[in-house]
Structures are given as structure tokens and as C-alpha cells.
Protein backbone atom coordinates (compact mmCIF):
# COMPACT_ATOMS: atom_id res chain seq x y z
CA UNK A 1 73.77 224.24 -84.90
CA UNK A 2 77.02 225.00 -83.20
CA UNK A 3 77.94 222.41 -81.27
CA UNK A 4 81.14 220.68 -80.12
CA UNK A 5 83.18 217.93 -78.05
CA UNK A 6 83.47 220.14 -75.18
CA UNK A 7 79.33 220.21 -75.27
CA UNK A 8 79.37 216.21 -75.20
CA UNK A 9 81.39 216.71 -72.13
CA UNK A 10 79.41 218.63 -70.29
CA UNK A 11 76.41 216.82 -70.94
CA UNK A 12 77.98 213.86 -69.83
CA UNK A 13 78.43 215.61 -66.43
CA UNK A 14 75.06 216.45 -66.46
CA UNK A 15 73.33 213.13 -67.05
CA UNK A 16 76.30 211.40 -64.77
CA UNK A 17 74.25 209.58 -62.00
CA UNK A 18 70.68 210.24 -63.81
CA UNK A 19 71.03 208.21 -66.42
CA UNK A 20 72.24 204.47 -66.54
CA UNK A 21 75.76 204.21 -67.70
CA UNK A 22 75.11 200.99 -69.82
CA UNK A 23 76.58 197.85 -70.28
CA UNK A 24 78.87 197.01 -73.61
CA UNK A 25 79.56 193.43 -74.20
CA UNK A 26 80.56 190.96 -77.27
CA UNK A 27 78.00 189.68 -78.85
CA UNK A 28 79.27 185.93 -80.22
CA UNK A 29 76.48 184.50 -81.72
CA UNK A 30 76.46 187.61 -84.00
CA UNK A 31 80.24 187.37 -84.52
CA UNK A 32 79.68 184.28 -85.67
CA UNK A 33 77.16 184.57 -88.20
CA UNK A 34 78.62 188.12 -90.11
CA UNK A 35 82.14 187.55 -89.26
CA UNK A 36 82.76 190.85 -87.97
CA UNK A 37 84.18 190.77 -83.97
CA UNK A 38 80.67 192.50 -82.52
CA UNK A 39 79.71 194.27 -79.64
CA UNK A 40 76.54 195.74 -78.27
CA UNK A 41 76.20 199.13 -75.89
CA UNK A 42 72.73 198.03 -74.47
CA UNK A 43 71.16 201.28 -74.17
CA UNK A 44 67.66 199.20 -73.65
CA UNK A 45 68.19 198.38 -70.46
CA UNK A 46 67.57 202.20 -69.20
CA UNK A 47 64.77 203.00 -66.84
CA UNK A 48 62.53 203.87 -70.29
CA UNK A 49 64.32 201.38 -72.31
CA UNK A 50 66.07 203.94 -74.54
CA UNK A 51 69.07 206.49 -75.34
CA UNK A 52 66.75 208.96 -75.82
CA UNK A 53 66.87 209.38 -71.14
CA UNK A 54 70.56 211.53 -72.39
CA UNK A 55 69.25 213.73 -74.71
CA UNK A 56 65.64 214.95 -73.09
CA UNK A 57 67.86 215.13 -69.72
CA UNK A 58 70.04 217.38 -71.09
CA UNK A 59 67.86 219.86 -72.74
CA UNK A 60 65.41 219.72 -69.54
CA UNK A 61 68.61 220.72 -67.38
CA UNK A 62 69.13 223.48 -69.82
CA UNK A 63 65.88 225.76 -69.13
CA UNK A 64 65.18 228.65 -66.81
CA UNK A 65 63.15 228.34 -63.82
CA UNK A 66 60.96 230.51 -65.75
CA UNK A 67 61.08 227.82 -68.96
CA UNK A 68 60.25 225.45 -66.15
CA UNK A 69 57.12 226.60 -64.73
CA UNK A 70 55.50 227.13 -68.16
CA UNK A 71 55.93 223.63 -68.79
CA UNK A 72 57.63 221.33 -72.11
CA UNK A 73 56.13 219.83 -75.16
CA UNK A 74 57.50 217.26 -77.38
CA UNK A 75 56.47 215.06 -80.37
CA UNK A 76 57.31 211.48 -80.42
CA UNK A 77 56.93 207.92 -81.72
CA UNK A 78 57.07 206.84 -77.95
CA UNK A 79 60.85 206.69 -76.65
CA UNK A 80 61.72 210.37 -76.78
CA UNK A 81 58.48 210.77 -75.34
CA UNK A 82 58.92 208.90 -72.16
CA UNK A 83 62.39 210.05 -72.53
CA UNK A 84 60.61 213.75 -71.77
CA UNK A 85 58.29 212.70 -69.75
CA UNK A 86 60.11 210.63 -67.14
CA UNK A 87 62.76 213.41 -66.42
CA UNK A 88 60.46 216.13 -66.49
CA UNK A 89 58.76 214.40 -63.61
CA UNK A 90 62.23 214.00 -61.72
CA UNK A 91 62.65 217.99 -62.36
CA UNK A 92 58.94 219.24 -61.41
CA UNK A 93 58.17 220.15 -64.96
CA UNK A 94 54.42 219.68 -66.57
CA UNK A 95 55.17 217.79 -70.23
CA UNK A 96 52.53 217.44 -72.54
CA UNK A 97 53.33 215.18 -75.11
CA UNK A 98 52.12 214.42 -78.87
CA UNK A 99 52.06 210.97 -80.17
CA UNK A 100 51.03 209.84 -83.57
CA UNK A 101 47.80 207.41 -83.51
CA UNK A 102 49.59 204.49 -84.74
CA UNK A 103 52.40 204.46 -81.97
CA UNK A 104 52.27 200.83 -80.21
CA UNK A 105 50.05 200.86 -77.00
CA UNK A 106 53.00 199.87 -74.81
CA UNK A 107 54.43 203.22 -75.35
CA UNK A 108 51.66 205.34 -74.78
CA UNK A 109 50.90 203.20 -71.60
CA UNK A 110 54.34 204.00 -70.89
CA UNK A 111 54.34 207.87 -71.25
CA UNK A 112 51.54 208.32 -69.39
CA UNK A 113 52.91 206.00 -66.09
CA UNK A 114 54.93 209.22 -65.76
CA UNK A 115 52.81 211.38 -65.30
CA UNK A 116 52.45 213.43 -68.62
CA UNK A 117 49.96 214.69 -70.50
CA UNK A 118 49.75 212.47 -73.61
CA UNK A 119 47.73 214.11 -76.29
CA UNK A 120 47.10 210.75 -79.97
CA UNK A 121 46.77 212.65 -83.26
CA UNK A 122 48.32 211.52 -86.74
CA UNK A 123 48.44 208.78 -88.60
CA UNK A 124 52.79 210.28 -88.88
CA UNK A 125 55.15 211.86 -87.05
CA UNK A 126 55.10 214.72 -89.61
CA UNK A 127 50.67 215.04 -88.64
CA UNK A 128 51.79 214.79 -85.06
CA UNK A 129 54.69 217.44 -85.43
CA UNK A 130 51.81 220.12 -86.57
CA UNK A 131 49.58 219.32 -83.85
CA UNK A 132 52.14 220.07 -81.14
CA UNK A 133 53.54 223.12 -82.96
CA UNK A 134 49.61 224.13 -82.92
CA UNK A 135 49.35 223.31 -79.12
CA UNK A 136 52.82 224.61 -78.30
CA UNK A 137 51.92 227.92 -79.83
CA UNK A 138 48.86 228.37 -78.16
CA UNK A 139 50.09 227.36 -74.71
CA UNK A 140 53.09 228.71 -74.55
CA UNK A 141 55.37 225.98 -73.90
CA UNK A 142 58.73 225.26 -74.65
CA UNK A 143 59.61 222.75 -77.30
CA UNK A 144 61.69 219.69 -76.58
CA UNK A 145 62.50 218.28 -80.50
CA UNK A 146 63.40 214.83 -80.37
CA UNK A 147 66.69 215.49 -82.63
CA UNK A 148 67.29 219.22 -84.03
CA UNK A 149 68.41 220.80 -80.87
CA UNK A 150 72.37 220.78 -79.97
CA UNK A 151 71.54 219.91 -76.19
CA UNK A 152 69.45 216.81 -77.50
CA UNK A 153 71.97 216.00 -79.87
CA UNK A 154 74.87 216.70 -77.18
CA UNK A 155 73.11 213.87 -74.75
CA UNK A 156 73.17 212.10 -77.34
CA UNK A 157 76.71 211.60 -78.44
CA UNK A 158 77.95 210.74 -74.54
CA UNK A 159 77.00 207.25 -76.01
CA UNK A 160 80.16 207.04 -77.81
CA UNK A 161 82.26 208.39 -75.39
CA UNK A 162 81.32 205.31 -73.10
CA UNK A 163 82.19 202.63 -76.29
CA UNK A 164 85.00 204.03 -76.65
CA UNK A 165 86.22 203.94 -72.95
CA UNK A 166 84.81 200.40 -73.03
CA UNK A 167 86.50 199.03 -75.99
CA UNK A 168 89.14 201.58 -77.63
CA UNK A 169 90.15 199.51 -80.57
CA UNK A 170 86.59 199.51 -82.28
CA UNK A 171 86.59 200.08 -86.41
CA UNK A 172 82.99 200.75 -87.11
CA UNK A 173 80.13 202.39 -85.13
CA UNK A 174 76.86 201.20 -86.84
CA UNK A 175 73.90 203.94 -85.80
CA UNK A 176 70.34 204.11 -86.58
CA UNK A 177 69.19 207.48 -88.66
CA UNK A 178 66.11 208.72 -87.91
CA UNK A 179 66.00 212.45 -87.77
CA UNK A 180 70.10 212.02 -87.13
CA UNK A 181 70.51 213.30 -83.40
CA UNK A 182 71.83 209.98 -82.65
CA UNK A 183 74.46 209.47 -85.27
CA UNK A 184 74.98 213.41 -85.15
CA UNK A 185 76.08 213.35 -81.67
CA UNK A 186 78.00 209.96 -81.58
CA UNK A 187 80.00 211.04 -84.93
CA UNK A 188 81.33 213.59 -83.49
CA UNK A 189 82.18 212.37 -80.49
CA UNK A 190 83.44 209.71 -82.08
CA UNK A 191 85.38 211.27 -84.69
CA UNK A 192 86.98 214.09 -81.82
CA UNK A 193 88.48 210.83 -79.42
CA UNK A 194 88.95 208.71 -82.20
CA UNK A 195 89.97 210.51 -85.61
CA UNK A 196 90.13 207.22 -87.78
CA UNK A 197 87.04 205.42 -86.21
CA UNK A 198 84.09 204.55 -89.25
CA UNK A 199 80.73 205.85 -88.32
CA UNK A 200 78.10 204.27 -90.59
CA UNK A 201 74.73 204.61 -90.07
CA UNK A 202 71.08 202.65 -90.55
CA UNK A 203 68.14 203.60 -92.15
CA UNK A 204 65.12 201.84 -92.68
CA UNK A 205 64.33 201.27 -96.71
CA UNK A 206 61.01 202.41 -96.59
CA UNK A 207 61.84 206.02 -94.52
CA UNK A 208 65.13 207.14 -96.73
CA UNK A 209 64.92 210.59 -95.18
CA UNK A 210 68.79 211.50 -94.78
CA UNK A 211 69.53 208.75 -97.28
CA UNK A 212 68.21 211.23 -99.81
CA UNK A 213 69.63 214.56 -97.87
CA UNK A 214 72.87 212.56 -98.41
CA UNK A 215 72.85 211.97 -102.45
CA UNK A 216 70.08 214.50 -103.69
CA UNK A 217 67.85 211.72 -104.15
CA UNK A 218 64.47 211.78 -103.90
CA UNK A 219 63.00 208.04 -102.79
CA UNK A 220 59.87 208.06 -101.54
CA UNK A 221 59.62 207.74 -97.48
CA UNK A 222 56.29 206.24 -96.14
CA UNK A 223 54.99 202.79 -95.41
CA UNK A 224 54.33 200.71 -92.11
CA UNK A 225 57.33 199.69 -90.83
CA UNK A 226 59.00 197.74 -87.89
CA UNK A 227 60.81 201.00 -86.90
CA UNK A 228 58.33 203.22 -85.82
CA UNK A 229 61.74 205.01 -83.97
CA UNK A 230 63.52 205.90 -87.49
CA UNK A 231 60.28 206.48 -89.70
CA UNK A 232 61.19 210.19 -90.37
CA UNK A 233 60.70 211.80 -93.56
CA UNK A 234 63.00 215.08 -93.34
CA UNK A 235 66.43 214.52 -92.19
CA UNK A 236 66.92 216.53 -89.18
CA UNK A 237 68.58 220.37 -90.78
CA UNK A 238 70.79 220.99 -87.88
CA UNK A 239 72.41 217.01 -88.04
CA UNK A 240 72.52 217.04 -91.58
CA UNK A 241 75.99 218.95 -91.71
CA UNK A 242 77.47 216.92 -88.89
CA UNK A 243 76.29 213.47 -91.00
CA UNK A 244 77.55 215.28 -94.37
CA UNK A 245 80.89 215.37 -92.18
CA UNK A 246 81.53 212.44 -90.13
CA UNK A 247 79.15 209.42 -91.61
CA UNK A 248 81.06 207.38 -94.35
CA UNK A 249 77.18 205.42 -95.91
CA UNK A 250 74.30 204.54 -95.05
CA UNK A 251 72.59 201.56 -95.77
CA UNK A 252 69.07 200.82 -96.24
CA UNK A 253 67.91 197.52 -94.49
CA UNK A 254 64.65 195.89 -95.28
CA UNK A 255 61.56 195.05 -93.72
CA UNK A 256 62.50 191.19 -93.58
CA UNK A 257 66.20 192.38 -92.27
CA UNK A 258 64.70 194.36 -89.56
CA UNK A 259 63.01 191.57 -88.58
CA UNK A 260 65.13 188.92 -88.43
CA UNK A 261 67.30 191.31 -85.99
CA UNK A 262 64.69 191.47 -83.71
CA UNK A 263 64.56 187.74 -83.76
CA UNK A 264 68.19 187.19 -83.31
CA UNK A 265 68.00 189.85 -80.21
CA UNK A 266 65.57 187.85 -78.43
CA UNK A 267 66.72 184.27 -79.65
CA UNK A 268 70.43 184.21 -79.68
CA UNK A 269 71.35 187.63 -77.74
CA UNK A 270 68.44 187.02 -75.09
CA UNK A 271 67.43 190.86 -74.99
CA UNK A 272 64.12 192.81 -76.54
CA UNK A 273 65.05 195.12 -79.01
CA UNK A 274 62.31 197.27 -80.91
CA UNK A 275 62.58 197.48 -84.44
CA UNK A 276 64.84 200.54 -84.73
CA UNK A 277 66.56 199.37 -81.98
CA UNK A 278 67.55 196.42 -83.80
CA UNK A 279 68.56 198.22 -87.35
CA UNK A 280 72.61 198.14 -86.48
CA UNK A 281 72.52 194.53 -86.55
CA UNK A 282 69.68 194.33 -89.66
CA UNK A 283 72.80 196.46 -91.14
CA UNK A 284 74.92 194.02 -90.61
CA UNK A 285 72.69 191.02 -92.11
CA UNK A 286 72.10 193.34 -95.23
CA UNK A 287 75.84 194.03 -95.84
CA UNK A 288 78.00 191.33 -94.01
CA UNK A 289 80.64 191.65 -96.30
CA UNK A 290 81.65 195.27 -95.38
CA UNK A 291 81.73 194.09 -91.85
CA UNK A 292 84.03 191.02 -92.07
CA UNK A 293 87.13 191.09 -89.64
CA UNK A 294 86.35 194.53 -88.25
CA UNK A 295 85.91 195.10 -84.54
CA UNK A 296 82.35 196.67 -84.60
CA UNK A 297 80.20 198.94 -82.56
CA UNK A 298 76.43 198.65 -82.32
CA UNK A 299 74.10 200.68 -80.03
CA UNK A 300 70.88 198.75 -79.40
CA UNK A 301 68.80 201.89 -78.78
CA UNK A 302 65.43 200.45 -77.41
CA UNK A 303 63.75 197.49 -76.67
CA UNK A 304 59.95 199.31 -76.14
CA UNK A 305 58.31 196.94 -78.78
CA UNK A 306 54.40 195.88 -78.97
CA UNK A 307 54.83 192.27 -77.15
CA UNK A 308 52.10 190.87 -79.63
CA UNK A 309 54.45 192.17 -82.83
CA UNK A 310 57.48 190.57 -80.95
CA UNK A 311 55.07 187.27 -81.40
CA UNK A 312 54.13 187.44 -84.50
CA UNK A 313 58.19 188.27 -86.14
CA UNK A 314 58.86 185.40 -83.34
CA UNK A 315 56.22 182.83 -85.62
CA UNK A 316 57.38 184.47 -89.20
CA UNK A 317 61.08 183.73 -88.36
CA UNK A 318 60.55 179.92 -87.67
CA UNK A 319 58.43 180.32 -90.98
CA UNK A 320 61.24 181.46 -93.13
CA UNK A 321 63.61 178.83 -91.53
CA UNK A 322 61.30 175.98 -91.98
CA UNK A 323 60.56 175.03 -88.39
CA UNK A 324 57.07 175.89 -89.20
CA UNK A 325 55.27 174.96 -92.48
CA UNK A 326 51.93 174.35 -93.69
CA UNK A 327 50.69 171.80 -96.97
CA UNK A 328 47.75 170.99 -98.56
CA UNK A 329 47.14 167.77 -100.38
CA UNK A 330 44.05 166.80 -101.64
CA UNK A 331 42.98 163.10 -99.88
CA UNK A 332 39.73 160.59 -100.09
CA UNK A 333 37.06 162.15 -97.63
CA UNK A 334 36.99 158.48 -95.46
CA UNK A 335 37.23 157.54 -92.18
CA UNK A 336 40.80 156.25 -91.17
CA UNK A 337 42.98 158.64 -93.46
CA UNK A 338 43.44 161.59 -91.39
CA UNK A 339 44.42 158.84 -88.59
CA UNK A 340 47.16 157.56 -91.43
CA UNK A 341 48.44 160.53 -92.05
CA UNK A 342 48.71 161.76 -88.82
CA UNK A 343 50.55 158.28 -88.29
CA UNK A 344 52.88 159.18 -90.55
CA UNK A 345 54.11 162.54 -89.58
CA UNK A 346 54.21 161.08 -86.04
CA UNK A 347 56.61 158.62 -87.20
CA UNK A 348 58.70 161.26 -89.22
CA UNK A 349 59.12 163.30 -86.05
CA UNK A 350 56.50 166.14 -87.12
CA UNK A 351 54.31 167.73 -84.30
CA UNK A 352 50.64 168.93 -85.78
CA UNK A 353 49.90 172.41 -85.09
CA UNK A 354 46.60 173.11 -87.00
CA UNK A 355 44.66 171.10 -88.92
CA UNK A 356 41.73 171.80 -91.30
CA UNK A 357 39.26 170.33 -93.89
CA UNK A 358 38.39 172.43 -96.96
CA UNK A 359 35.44 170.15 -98.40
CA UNK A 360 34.26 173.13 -100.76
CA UNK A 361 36.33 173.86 -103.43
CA UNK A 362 35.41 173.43 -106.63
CA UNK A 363 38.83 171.83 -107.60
CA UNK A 364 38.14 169.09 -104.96
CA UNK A 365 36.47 165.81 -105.71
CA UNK A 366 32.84 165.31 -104.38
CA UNK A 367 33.93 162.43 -102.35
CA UNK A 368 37.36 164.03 -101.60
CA UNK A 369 38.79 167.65 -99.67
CA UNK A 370 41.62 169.48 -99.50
CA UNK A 371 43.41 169.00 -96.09
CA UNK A 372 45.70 171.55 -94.36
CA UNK A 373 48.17 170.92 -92.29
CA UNK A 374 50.64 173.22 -90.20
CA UNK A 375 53.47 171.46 -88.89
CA UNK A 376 56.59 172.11 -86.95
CA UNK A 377 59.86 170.82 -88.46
CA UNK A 378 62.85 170.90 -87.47
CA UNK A 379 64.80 172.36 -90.51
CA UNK A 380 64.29 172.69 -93.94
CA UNK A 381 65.90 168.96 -94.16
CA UNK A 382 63.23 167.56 -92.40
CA UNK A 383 60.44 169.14 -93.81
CA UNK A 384 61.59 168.00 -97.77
CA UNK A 385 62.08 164.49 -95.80
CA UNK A 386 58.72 164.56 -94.73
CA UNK A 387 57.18 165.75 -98.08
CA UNK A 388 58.89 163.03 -100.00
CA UNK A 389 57.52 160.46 -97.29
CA UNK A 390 53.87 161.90 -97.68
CA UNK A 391 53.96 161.15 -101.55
CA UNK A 392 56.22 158.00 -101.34
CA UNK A 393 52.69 156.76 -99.50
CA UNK A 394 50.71 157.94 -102.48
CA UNK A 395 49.63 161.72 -100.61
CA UNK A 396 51.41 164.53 -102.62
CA UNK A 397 51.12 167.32 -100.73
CA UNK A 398 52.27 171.57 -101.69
CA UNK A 399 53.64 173.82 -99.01
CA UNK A 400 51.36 177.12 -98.93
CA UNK A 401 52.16 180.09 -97.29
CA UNK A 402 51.17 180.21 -93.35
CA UNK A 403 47.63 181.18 -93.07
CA UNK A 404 46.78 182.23 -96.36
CA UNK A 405 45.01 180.31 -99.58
CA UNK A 406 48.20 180.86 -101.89
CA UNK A 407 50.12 177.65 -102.46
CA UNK A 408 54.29 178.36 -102.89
């Protein structure tokens, strides 16, 4: 792919009063916790609630009226497809688009609100890849790749150019890797205006596509993850060289990581992010120390998440910080001690969330059951306070995980 600053240019002139220039602010409560100076281009907050309106924008504006009439097809996860789908509806274009199985309902719902032809099939984006090659082929349509085209990639990197108008003196651009349009465009657009600027980018553990492009390694890529946006297994060929270039690492964030960035979007930044919309600041929770005392740039690249899976990481995050936990103790099956107990915890500042008697176990006394109790605490403090005043009253009870049988 042949593609340069002057290309980022243009497309910002094309996408220049079509798509959202968005906001970048400082992001404290981040600051705070990696010690890095932080700021966040919100790139959720376009009309599809993704970057991904640049890149499908520019490539649309790109074809021939004869390209036009015989209608687009694209592959996607959900954001490049409403990405396609949305501005080939502005332009008069038919899109069909091809969506793995598993992609979260609120993106399909989304795709098809704008008017495009939304074809499920795949369990990947790899299955779903073949089945719009096979449809594109037979049609006749013309292909709209979600990263390996220069126009894509060139809508793209006009993300850059707007952090660095916005705040010059930035360090470090963190960037999510999927296929690498994102971080191929932005790194060199970066690296052209600012020659000295870090570009590091994100990719999720489980899907080390460029990771391995990168080192000649060979880690497997596959798994359910939290971003469905970056779960690529083949590093996008025309990025690669651009990446080889301009990206100093990578770094691999978990599944936990990913997760907790979600949860600090919503909690402490008050914004949705999706899960690969979040991986810049799961990057920064996974390597904090490589961050300290730089001025750093994060794109948060979508916030199109399932509201259900928002939730449920909402519930496992108060989990992990102790501000909900379950016990079990084993106590005499009479009338009166549930009514103690609950007593107690009252008194100790607990609120009861569930409750339930297990009378059946064979490690239970006949005249006894195992009781199970989920509480919300408010720390980890309290909830050791509270276990030490259950057994100081002669009821020892075990944390166990949240909803399962396995005591911790």
C-alpha cells in the first residue's frame, strides 16, 4: 500500500463536516490511578459510536458513479459495518453487509436501522470474511475491507491529526490493533507532524494477530473475548509495514484488564466504551509503569457494547473489589437463626442481596444446612470485619465465588 501524509490530508477534507470532529479532554481519575498525565479523543460519541464513520467515508467518496450503482460489501464485527452502512445511505449506495453470528445484537440492530442489507454467518470474522468474498464475487460488488485499503486506512489516521492540534505536547499515542488500519493510519500521521511522538499499540491477549507478525511468533489467536472489535487473526498485509515502521510495542492486555477498563469508562470517566474501545486504557492498567509521567494519548474508539455484558463486567468489578461477596457457613436448621444472623450483618452495616438454604448436602448435618449469603460491602475492610464478627458469634462462615458451588 502506498500511502502518505498528503493522503491523510485529503481525507480529512473529505470527511470535514460528515463526520464529528470529536472531543479530547484529560481524563483525571485515570491520571490518578497510572500516573501518567491522560487524555481521551472520544471517538464514541460519533453518530455510530465509532472511528470507523472516517475510514468507510473515505473509501465510499472514492468510487465511480459506476462503483456506486453496483452497490458495496463489507465484513464486520459491527462498527465498520454501520460505519459502511450509515454513509452509504447518505451517498445513495446499496451496502450489503456480513456479520459473524456471534456479533452483539445491538450492532446488528444497529446496521440494519440504516438501511443495509445485513447478511449473520460465522462463528469468526475469518468464516464471515469467506462468505462475503463468496457473495461479493457473485454479485458483483465492490469491497469495502474494514482495514487493508489505503483510503480506509487514510480516514483513519485524521484521528491523530486532531490530538495533535488539540494537545501538541503528547509523548505516547496508545492504539488498539486489530487488523492495524487504526494504528497504521494514526502512526503515520503521527510520526509525519510529530517525528519524536511514541505510538504504541493494544492488542487483546487472546487475538495476538500482529503481535506475532511483529516477532515471528506464532501464539495462538482465538477465544471469546470482550473485544469483539480487535479479535483478528491475520494482521492486516498492507498495515503491517507501516506498524513494522512507526509502532515502538505492543502489549497484550487481558481479559480481566479489558474489563476493568470498561468499568472505569463508565464509573469514573462516565462514558460507554466497548471492549476494544476500552483496550488503550486496559494498556495502561497492564503496564503502568511505562506510562508514569508521560503526557499520553488514548483514542476510545467505540462505545457499541451489549448493555446486558456492560451489566454483568458492572457486577464482576464490585466482585473483585469486595463490594459484593457471597459466604457459606453451615448453621442449626431452627427457627430464630437466620433472624440472628441477619441481625448481625444489619448491625455491621451489610445489606443482604440473596439468600439461600442448601439443606441437601451430604456434608451438612441432618438437623443443620448450609446457608448462602450474598452481601454488599463496602470494601474489602469491611467484609474481613464482618467475617471475623460472624465467627466471634460462634458462625464461621467461607467466602465462595459469586454464583457458583466453589468455596475460595
Amino acid at each position: 500500500m502506498t500511502l502518505s501524509f498528503a493522503d491523510i490530508e485529503a481525507a480529512r477534507a473529505t470527511i470535514k463536516g460528515r463526520v464529528m470532529r470529536t472531543p479530547m479532554l484529560p481524563a483525571p481519575p485515570l491520571s490518578a490511578m497510572t500516573g501518567a498525565q491522560v487524555f481521551i479523543k472520544y471517538e464514541n460519541l460519533q453518530v455510530t459510536n465509532s472511528f470507523k464513520e472516517r475510514g468507510a467515508l473515505v473509501k465510499l467518496a472514492s468510487l465511480t458513479e459506476a462503483e456506486r450503482q453496483r452497490g458495496v460489501i463489507a465484513m464486520s464485527a459491527g462498527n465498520h459495518a454501520q460505519a459502511v452502512a450509515l454513509h452509504a445511505n447518505r451517498l445513495g449506495i446499496p451496502a450489503t453487509i456480513v456479520m459473524p453470528v456471534t456479533t452483539p445484537f445491538v450492532k446488528v440492530a444497529a446496521t440494519r436501522s440504516h438501511g443495509a442489507r445485513v447478511v449473520l454467518d460465522g462463528e469468526t470474522l475469518v468464516e464471515a470474511q469467506a462468505r462475503a468474498e463468496a457473495i461479493q464475487a457473485a454479485e458483483g460488488l465492490v469491497w469495502v475491507h474494514p482495514y487493508d485499503d489505503p483510503h480506509v486506512v487514510a480516514g483513519q489516521g485524521t484521528i491523530a491529526c486532531e490530538m495533535l492540534e488539540d494537545e501538541p505536547d503528547l509523548d505516547v499515542l496508545v492504539i488498539p490493533i486489530g487488523g492495524g488500519g487504526l494504528i497504521g493510519g494514526n502512526a503515520l500521521a503521527a510520526k509525519a507532524i510529530k517525528p519524536d511522538i511514541e505510538v504504541v499499540g493494544v492488542e487483546a491477549s487472546l487475538y495476538p494477530s500482529m503481535w506475532n507478525a511483529m516477532h515471528g511468533e506464532d501464539r495462538p489467536c482465538g477465544g471469546p473475548t470482550l473485544a469483539e472489535g480487535i479479535a483478528v487473526k491475520f494482521a492486516g498485509q498492507t498495515t503491517l509495514q507501516i506498524v513494522r515502521d512507526q509502532v515502538s510495542r505492543i502489549v497484550l492486555v487481558s481479559e480481566t484488564q479489558l474489563e476493568r477498563a470498561v468499568n472505569l469508562c463508565l464509573t469514573r470517566q462516565k462514558t460507554i466504551a466497548e471492549g476494544a474501545g476500552a483496550a488503550g486504557i486496559a494498556a495502561l492498567l497492564a503496564e503502568p509503569g511505562r506510562f508514569r509521567d508521560k503526557r499520553v494519548g488514548l483514542i476510545l474508539t467505540g462505545g457499541n457494547i451489549d448493555p446486558r455484558i456492560l451489566a454483568s463486567i458492572m457486577v464482576r468489578e464490585l466482585e473483585r473489589e469486595d463490594r459484593i461477596v457471597a459466604i457459606r457457613m453451615t448453621i442449626p436448621d431452627r427457627p430464630g437463626v437466620l433472624g440472628a444472623i441477619a441481625t448481625l450483618l444489619g448491625r455491621m452495616g451489610a445489606n443482604i442481596l440473596e439468600v439461600e438454604h442448601r439443606r441437601h448436602f451430604l456434608d451438612t448435618p441432618a438437623k443443620g444446612t448450609k446457608l448462602d449469603i450474598t452481601l454488599e460491602t463496602r470494601d474489602h475492610s469491611h467484609a474481613q470485619e464482618i467475617m471475623e464478627a460472624l465467627a466471634a458469634e460462634g458462625l464461621p462462615a467461607t467466602r465462595i465465588s459469586s454464583g457458583s458451588d466453589d468455596v475460595t
